[in-house]
N, C-alpha and C. Protein backbone atom coordinates (compact mmCIF):
# COMPACT_ATOMS: atom_id res chain seq x y z
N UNK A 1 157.94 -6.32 65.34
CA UNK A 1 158.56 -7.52 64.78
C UNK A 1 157.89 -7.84 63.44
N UNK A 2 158.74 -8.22 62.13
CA UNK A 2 158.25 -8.43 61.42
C UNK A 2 158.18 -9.77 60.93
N UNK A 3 157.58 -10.33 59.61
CA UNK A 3 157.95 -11.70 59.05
C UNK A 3 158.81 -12.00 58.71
N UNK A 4 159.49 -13.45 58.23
CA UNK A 4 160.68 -13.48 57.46
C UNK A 4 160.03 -13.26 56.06
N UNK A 5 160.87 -12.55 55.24
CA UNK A 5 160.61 -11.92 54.16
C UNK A 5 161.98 -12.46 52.80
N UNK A 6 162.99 -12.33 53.41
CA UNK A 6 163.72 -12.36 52.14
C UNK A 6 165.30 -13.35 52.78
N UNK A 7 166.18 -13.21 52.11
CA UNK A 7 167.56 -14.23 52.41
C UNK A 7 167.77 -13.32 53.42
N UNK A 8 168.13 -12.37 53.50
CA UNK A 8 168.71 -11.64 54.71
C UNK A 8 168.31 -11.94 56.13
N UNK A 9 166.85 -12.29 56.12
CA UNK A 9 166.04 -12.88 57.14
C UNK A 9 166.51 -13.95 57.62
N UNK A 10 166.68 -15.00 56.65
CA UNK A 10 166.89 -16.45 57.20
C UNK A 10 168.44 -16.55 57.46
N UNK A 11 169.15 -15.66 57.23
CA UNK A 11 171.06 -15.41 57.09
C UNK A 11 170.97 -15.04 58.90
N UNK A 12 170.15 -14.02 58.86
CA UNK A 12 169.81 -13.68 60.47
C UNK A 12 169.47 -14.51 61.20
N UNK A 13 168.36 -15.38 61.13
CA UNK A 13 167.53 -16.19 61.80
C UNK A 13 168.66 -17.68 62.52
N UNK A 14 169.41 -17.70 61.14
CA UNK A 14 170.19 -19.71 61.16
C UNK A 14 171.32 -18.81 61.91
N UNK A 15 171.84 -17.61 61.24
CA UNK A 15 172.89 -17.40 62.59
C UNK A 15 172.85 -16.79 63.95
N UNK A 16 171.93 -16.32 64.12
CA UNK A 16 171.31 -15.81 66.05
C UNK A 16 171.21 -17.73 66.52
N UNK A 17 170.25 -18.81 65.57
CA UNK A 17 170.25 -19.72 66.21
C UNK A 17 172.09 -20.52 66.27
N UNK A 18 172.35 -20.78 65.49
CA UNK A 18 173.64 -21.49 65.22
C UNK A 18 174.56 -20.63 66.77
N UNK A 19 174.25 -19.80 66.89
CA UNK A 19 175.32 -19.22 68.29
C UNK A 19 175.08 -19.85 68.85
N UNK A 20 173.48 -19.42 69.27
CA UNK A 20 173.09 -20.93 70.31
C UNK A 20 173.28 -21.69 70.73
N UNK A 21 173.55 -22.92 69.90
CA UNK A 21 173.95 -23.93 69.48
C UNK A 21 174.87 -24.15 69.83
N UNK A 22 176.06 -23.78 69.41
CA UNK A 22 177.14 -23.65 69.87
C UNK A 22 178.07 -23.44 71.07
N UNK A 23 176.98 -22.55 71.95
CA UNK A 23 176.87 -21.50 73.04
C UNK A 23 176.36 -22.88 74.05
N UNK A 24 175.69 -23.82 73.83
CA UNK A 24 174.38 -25.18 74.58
C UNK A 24 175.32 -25.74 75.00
N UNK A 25 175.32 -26.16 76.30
CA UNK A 25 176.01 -27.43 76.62
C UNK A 25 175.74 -29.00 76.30
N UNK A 26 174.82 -29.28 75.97
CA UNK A 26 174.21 -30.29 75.40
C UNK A 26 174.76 -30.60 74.13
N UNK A 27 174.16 -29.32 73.04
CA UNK A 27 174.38 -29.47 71.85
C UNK A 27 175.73 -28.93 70.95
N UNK A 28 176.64 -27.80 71.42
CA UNK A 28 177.52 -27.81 71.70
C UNK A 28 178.64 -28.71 71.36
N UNK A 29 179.08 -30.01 71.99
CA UNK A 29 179.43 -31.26 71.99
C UNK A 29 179.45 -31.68 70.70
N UNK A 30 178.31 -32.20 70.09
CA UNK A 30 177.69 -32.93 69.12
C UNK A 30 178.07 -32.42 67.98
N UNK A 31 178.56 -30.76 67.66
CA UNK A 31 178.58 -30.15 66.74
C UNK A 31 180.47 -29.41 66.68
N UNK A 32 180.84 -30.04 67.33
CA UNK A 32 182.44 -28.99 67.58
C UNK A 32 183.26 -29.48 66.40
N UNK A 33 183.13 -30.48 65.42
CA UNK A 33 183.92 -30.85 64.59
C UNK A 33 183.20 -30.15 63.41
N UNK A 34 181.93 -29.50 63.37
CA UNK A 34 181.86 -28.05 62.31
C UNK A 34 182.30 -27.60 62.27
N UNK A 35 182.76 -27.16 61.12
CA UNK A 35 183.79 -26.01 59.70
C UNK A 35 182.44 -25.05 59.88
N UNK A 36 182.28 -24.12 61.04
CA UNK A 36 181.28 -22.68 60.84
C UNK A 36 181.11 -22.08 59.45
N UNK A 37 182.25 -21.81 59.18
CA UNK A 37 182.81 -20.98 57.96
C UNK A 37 181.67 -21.51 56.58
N UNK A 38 182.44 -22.88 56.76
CA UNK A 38 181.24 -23.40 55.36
C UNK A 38 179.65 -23.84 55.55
N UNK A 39 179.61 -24.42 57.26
CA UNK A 39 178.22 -24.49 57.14
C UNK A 39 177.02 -23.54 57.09
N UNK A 40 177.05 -22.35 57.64
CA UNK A 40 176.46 -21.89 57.57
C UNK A 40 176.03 -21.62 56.42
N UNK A 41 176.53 -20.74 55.10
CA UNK A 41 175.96 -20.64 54.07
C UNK A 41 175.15 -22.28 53.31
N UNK A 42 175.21 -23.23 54.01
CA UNK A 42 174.65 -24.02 53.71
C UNK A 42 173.18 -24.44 54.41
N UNK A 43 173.05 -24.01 55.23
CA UNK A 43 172.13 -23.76 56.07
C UNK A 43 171.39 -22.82 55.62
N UNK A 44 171.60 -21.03 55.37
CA UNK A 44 171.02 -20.20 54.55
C UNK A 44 170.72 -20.89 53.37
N UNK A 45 171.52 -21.68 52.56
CA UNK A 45 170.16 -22.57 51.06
C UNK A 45 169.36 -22.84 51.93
N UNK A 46 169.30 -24.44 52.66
CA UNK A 46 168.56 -25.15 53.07
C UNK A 46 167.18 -24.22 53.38
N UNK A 47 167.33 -23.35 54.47
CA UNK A 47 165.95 -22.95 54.95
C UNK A 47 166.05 -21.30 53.61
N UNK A 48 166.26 -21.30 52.97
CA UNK A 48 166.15 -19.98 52.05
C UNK A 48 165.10 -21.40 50.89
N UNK A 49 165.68 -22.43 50.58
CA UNK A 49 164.76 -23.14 49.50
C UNK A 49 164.02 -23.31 50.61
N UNK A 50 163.82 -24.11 51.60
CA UNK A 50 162.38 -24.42 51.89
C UNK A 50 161.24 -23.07 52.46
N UNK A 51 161.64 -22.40 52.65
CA UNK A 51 160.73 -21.13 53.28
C UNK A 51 160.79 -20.28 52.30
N UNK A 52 161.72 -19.69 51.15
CA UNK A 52 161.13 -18.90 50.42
C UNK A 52 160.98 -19.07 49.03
N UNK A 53 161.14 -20.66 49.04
CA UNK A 53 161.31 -21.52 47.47
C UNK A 53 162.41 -20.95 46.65
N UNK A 54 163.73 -20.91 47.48
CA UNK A 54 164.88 -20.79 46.36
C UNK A 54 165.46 -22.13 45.80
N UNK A 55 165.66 -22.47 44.87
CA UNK A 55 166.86 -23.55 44.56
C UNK A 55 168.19 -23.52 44.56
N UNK A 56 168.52 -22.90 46.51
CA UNK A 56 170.18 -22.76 46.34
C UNK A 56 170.38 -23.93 47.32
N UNK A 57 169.46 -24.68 47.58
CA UNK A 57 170.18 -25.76 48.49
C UNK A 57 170.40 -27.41 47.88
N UNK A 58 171.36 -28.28 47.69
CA UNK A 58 171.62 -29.30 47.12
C UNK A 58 172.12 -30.36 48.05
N UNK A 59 171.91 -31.28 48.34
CA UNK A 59 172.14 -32.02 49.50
C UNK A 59 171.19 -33.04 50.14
N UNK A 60 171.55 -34.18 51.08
CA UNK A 60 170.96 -34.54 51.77
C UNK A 60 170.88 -34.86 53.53
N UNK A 61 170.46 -33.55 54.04
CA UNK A 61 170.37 -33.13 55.28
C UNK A 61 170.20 -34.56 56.07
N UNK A 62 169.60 -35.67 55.79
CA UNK A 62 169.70 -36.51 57.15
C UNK A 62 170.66 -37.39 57.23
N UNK A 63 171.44 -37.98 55.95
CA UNK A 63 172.79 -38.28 55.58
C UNK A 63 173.74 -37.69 56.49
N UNK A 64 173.40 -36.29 56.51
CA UNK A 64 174.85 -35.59 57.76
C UNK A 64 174.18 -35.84 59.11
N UNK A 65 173.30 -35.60 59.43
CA UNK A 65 172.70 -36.13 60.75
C UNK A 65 173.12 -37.72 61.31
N UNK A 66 172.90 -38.52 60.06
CA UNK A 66 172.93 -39.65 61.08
C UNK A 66 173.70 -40.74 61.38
N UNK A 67 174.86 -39.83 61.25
CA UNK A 67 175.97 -40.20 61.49
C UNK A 67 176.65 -39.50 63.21
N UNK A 68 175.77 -38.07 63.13
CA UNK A 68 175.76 -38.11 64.83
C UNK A 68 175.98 -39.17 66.15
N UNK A 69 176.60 -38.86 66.67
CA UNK A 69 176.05 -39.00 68.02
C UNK A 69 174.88 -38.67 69.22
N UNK A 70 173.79 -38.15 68.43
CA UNK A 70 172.21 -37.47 69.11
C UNK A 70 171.81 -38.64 69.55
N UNK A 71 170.82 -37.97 70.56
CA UNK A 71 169.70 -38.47 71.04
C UNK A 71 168.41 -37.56 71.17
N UNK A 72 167.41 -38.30 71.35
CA UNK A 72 166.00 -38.31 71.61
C UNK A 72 166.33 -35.97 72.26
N UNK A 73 167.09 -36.26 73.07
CA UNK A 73 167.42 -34.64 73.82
C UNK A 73 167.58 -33.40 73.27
N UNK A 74 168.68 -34.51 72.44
CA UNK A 74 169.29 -33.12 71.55
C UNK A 74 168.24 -32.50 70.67
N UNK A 75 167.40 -33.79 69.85
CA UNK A 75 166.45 -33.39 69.14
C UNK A 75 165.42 -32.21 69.98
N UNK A 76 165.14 -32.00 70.87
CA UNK A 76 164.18 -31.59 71.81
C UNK A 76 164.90 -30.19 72.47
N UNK A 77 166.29 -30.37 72.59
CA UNK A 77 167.22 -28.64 72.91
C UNK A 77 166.81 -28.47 71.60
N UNK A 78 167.51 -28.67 70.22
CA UNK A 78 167.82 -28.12 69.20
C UNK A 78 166.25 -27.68 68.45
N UNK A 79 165.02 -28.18 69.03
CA UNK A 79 163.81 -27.08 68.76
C UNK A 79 163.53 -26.72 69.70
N UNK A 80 163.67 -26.62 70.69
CA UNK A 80 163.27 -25.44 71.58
C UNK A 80 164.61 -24.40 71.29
N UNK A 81 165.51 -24.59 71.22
CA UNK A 81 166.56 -23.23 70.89
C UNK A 81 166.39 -22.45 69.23
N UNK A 82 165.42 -22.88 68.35
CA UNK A 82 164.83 -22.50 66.94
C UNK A 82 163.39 -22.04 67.45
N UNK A 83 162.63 -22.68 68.25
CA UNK A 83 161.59 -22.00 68.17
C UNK A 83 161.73 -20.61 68.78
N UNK A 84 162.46 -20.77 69.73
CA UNK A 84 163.38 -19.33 70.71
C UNK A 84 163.52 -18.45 69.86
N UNK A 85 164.68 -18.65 69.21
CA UNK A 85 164.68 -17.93 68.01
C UNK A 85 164.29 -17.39 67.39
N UNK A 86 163.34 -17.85 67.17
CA UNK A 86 161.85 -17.52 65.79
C UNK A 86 161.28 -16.93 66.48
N UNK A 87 161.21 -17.12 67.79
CA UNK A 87 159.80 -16.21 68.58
C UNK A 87 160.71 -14.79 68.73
N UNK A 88 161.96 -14.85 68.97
CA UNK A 88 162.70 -13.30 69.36
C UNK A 88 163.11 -12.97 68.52
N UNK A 89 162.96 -13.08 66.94
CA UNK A 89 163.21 -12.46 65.78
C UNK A 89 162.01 -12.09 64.81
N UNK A 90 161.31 -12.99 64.80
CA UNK A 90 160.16 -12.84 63.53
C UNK A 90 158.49 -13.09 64.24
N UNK A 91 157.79 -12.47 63.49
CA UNK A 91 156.63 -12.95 63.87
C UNK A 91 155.72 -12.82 62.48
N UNK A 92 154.95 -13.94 62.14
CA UNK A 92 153.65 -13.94 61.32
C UNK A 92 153.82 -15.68 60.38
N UNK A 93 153.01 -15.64 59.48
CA UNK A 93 153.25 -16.62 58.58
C UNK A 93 154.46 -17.15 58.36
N UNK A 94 155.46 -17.43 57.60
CA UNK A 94 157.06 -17.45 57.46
C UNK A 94 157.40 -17.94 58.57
N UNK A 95 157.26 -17.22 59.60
CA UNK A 95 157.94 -17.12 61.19
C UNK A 95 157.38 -19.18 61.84
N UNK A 96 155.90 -18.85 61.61
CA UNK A 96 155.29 -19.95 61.88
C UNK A 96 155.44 -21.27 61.13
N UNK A 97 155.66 -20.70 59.74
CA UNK A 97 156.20 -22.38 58.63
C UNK A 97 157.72 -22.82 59.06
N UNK A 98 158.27 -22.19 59.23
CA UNK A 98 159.90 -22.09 59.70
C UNK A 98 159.61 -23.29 61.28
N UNK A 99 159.46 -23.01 62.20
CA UNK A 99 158.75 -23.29 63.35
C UNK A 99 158.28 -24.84 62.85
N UNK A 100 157.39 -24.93 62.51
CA UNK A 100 155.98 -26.02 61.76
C UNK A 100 157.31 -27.35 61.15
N UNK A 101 157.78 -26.33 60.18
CA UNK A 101 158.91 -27.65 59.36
C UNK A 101 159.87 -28.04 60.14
N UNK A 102 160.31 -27.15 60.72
CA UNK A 102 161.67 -27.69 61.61
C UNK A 102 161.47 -28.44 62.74
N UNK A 103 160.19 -28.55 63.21
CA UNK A 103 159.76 -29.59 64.14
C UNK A 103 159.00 -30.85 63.23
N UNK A 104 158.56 -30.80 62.04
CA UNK A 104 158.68 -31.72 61.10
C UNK A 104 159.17 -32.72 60.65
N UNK A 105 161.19 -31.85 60.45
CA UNK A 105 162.11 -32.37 59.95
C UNK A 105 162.88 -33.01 61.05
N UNK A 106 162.86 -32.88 61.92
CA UNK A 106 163.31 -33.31 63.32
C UNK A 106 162.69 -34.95 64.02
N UNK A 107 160.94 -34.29 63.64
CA UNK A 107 160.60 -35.84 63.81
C UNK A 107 161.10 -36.88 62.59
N UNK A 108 161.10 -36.78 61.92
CA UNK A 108 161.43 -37.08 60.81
C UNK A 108 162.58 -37.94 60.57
N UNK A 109 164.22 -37.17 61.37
CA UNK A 109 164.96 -37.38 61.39
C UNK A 109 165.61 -38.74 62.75
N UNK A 110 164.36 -38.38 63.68
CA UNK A 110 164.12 -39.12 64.83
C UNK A 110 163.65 -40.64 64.87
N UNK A 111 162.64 -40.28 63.97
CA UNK A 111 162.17 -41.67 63.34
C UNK A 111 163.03 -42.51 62.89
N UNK A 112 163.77 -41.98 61.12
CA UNK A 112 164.67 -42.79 60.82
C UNK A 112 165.46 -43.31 61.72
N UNK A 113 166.15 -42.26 62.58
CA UNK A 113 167.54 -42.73 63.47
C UNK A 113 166.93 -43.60 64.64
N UNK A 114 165.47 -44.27 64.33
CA UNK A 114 164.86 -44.97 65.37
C UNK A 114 165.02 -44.53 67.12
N UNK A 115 164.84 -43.71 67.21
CA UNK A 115 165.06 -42.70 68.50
C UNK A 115 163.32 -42.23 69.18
N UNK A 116 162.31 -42.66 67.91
CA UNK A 116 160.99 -42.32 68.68
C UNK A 116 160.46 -43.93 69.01
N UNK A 117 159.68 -43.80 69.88
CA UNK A 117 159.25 -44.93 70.30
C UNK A 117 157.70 -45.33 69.66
């Protein structure tokens, strides 16, 4: 197993997880009014700028979040089904910042949407 290294990596990584996702009964639900087609390559910016410092992502990721319907759960499937991920695709540095931020951005997102206690 190697690190994530380049776009091809993280194109791999957001779509093995995004099946997932999709695939969850939980999370699933929450996400069925996604356009696949367009999000994904939006997802490849997002984690392509933050993990390998590209500037192809433009946006504000918790703006689309919090307008959800989540809870406290979903937050908690949707990193354990990324760390999954990360552990059955990549391993080293990269593998671990990927991991690190996305449980980051999650609390993060939890907070605002006042969902942590």
């Amino acid at each position: 197993m190697t690190d994530i290294k380049e776009r091809e990596d993280i194109e791999i990584l957001v779509n093995r997880f995004y099946e997932k996702v999709q695939a969850d009964p939980l999370l699933a639900p929450s996400f069925s009014h996604v356009d696949w087609v367009t999000h994904l390559p939006i997802m490849h910016n997002f984690w392509s700028s933050m993990i390998l410092g590209e500037y192809s992502y433009r946006g504000n990721p918790f703006e689309k979040h919090a307008k959800l319907p989540i809870k406290q759960e979903h937050f908690t499937q949707w990193i354990l089904l990324f760390v999954e991920t990360v552990d059955a695709t990549f391993k080293g540095r990269k593998a671990d910042e990927i991991k690190e931020r996305a449980q980051n951005i999650a609390r993060i997102f939890q907070h605002k949407m006042g969902l942590l206690k």
